[in-house]
N, C-alpha and C. Protein backbone atom coordinates (compact mmCIF):
# COMPACT_ATOMS: atom_id res chain seq x y z
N UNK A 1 123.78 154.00 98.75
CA UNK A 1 124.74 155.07 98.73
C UNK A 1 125.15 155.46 100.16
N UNK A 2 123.85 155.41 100.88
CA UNK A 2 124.46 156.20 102.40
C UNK A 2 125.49 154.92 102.97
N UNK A 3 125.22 153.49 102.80
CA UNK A 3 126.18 152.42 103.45
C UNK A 3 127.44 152.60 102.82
N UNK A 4 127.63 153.10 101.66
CA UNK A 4 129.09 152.69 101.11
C UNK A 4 129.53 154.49 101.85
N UNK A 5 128.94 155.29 101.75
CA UNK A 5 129.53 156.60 103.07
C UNK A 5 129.76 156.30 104.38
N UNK A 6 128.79 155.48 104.85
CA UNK A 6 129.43 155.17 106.17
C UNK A 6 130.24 154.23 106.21
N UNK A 7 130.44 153.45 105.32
CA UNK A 7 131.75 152.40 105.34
C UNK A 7 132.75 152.85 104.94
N UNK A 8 132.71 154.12 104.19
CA UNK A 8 133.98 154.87 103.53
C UNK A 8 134.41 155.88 105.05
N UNK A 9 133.65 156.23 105.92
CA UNK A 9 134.29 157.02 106.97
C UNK A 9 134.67 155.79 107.70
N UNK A 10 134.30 155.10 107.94
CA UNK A 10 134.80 154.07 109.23
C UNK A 10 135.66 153.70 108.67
N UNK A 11 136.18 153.19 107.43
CA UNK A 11 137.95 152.47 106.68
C UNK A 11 138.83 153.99 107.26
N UNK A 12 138.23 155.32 106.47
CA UNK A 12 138.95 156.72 107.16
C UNK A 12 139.20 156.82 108.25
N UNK A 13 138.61 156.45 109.62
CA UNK A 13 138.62 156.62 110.97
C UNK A 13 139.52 155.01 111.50
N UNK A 14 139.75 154.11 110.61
CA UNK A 14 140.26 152.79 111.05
C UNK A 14 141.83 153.22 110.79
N UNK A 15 141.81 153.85 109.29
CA UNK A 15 143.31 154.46 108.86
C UNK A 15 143.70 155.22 109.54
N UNK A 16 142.97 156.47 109.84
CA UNK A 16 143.83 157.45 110.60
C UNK A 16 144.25 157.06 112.49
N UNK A 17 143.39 155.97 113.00
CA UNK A 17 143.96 154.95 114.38
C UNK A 17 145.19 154.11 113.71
N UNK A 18 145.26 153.56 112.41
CA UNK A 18 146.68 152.71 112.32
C UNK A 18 148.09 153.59 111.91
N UNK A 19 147.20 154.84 111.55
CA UNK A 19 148.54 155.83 111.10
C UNK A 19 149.09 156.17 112.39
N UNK A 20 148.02 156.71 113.52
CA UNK A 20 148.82 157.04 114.51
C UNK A 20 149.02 156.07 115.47
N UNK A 21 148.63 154.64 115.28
CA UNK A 21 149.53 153.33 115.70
C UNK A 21 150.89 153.71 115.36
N UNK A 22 150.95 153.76 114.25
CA UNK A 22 152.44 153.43 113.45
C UNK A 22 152.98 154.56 114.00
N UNK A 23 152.66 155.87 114.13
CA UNK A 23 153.33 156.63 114.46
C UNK A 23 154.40 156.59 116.40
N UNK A 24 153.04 155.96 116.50
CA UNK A 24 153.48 155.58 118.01
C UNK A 24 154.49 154.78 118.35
N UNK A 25 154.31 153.73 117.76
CA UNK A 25 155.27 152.65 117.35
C UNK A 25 157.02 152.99 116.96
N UNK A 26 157.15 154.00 115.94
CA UNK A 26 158.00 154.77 115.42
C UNK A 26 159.07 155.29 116.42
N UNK A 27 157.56 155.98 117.54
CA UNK A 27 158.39 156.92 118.13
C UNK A 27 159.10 156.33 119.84
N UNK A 28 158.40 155.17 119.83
CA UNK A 28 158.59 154.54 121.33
C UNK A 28 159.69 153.40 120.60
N UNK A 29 159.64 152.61 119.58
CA UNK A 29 160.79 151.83 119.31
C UNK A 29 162.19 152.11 118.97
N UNK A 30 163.42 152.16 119.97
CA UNK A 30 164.89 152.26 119.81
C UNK A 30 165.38 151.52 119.63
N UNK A 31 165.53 151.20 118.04
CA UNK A 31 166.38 150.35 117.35
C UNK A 31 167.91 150.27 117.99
N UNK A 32 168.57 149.11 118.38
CA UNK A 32 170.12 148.83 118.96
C UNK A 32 170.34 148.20 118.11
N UNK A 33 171.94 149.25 117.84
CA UNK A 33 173.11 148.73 116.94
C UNK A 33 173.79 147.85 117.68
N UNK A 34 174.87 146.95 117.27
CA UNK A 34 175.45 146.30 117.55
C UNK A 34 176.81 146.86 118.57
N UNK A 35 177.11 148.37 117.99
CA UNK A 35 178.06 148.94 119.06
C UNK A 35 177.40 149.17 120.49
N UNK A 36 175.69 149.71 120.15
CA UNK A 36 175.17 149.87 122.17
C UNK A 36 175.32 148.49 122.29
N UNK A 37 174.99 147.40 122.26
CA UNK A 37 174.69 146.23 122.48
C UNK A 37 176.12 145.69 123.01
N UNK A 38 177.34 145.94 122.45
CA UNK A 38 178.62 145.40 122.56
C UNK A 38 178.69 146.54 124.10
N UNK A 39 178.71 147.57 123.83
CA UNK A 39 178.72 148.85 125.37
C UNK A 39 177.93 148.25 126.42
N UNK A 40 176.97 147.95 126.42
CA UNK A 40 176.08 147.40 127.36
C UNK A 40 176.28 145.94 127.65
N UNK A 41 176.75 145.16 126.73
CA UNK A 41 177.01 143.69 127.38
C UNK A 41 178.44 144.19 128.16
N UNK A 42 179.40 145.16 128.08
CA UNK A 42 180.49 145.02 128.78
C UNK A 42 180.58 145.70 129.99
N UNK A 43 179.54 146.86 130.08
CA UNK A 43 179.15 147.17 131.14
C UNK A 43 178.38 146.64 132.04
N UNK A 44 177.42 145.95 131.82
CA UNK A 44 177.10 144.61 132.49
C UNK A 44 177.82 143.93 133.29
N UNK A 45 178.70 143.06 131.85
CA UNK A 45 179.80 142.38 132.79
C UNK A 45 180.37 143.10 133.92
N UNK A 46 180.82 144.58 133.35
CA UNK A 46 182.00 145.08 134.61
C UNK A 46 180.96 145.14 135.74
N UNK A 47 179.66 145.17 135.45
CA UNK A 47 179.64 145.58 137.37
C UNK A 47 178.73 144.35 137.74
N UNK A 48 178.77 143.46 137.14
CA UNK A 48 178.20 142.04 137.32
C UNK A 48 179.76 141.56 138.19
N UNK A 49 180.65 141.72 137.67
CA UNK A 49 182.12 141.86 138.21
C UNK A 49 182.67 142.61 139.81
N UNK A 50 181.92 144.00 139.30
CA UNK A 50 182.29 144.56 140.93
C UNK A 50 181.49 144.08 142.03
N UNK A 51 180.12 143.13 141.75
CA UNK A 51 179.32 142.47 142.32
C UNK A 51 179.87 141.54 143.02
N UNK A 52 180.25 140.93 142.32
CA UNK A 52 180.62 139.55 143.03
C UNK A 52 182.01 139.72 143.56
N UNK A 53 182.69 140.65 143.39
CA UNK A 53 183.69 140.88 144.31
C UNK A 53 183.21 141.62 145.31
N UNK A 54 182.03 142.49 145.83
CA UNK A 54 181.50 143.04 146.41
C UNK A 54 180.99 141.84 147.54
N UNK A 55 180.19 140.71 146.91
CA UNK A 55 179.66 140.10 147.76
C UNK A 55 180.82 139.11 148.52
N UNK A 56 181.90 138.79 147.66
CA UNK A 56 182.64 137.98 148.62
C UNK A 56 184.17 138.87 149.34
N UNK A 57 183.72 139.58 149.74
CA UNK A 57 184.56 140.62 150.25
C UNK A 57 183.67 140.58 151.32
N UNK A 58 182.31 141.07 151.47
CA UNK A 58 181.38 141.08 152.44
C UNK A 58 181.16 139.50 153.24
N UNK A 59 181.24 138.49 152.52
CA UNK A 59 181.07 136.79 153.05
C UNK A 59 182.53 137.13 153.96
N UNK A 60 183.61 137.29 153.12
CA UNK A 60 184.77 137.29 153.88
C UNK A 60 184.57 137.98 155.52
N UNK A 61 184.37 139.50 155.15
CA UNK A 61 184.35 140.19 156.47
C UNK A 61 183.13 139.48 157.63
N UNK A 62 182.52 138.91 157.30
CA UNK A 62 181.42 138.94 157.87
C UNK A 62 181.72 137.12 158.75
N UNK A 63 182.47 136.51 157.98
CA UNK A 63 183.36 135.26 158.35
C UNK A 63 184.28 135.31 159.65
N UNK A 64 185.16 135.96 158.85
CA UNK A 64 186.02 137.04 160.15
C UNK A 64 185.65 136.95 161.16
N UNK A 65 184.81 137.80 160.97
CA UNK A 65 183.62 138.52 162.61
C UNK A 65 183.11 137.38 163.47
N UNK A 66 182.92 136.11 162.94
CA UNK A 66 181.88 135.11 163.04
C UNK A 66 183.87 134.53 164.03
N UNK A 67 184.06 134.18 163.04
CA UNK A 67 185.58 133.86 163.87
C UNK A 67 185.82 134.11 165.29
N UNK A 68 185.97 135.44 165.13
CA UNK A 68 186.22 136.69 166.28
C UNK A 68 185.78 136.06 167.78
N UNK A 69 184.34 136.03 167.28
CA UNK A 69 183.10 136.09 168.19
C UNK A 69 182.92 134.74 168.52
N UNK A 70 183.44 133.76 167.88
CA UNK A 70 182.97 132.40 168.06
C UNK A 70 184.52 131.96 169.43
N UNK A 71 185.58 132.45 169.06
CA UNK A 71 186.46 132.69 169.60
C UNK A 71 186.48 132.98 171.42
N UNK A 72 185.62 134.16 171.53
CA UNK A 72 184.88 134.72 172.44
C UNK A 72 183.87 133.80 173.04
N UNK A 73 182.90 133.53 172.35
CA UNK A 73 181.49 132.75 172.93
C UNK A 73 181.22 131.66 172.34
N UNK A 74 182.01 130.58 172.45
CA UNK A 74 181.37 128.99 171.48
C UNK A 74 180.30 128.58 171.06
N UNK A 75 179.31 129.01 171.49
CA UNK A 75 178.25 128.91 171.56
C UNK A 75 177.02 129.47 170.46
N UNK A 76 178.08 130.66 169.76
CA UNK A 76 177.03 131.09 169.04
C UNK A 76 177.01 130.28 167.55
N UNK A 77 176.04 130.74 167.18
CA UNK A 77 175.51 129.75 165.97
C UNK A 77 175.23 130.53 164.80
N UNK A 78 176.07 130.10 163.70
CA UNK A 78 176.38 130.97 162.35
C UNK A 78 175.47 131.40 161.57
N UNK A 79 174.40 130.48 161.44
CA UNK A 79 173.18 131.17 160.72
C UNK A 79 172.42 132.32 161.38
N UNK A 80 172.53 132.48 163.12
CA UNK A 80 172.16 133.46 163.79
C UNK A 80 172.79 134.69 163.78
N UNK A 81 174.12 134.16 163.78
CA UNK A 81 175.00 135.55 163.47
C UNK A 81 174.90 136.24 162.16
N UNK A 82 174.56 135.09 160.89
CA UNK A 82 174.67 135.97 159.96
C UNK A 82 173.40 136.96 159.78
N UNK A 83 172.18 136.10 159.77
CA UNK A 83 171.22 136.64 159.85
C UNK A 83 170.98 137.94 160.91
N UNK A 84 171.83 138.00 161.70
CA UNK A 84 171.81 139.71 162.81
C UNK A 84 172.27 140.27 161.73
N UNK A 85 173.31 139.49 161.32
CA UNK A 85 174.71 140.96 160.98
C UNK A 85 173.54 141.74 159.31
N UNK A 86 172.88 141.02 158.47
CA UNK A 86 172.44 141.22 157.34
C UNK A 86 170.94 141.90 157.77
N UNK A 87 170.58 141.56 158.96
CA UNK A 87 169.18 142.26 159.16
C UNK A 87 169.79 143.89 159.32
N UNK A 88 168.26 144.96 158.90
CA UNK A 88 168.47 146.67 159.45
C UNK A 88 168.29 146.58 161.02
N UNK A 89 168.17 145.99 161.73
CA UNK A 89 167.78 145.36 163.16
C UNK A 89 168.93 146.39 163.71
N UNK A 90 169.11 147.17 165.04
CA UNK A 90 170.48 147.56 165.53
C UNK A 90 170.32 146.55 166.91
């Protein structure tokens, strides 16, 4: 009698850890509809978009400069320049 009591509280104490599993579960999982999912893939895109116009706007200017300067001093050498211009270095 006393084993089937203590096996009857421990199934009680196993249930009430999977109830508040589940509950946990419940409350941390945000189910996505297909409209966030469509919002978020296009917002993505757009600034996956302003990105890469961002970065070759910056290649551009930074080309330029390399121009400029090469113009000026023949001598200098493009991977050095870029690497100044992209380091926090002043």
């Amino acid at each position: 009698m006393r084993e089937l009591r203590d096996r009857i509280e421990e199934l009680e104490r196993e249930l009430e850890n999977k109830k508040f599993e589940l509950e946990l579960l419940e409350a941390t999982s945000n189910p996505v509809n297909d409209e966030d999912l469509k919002e978020a893939t296009a917002q993505w895109k757009y600034y996956e978009q302003l990105y890469e116009e961002e970065k070759k706007d910056k290649e551009n200017r930074i080309r330029k400069c390399f121009q400029w300067i090469k113009a000026k001093n023949p001598r200098v050498n493009r991977e050095e320049f870029r690497d100044w211009v992209m380091s926090d270095d002043e």
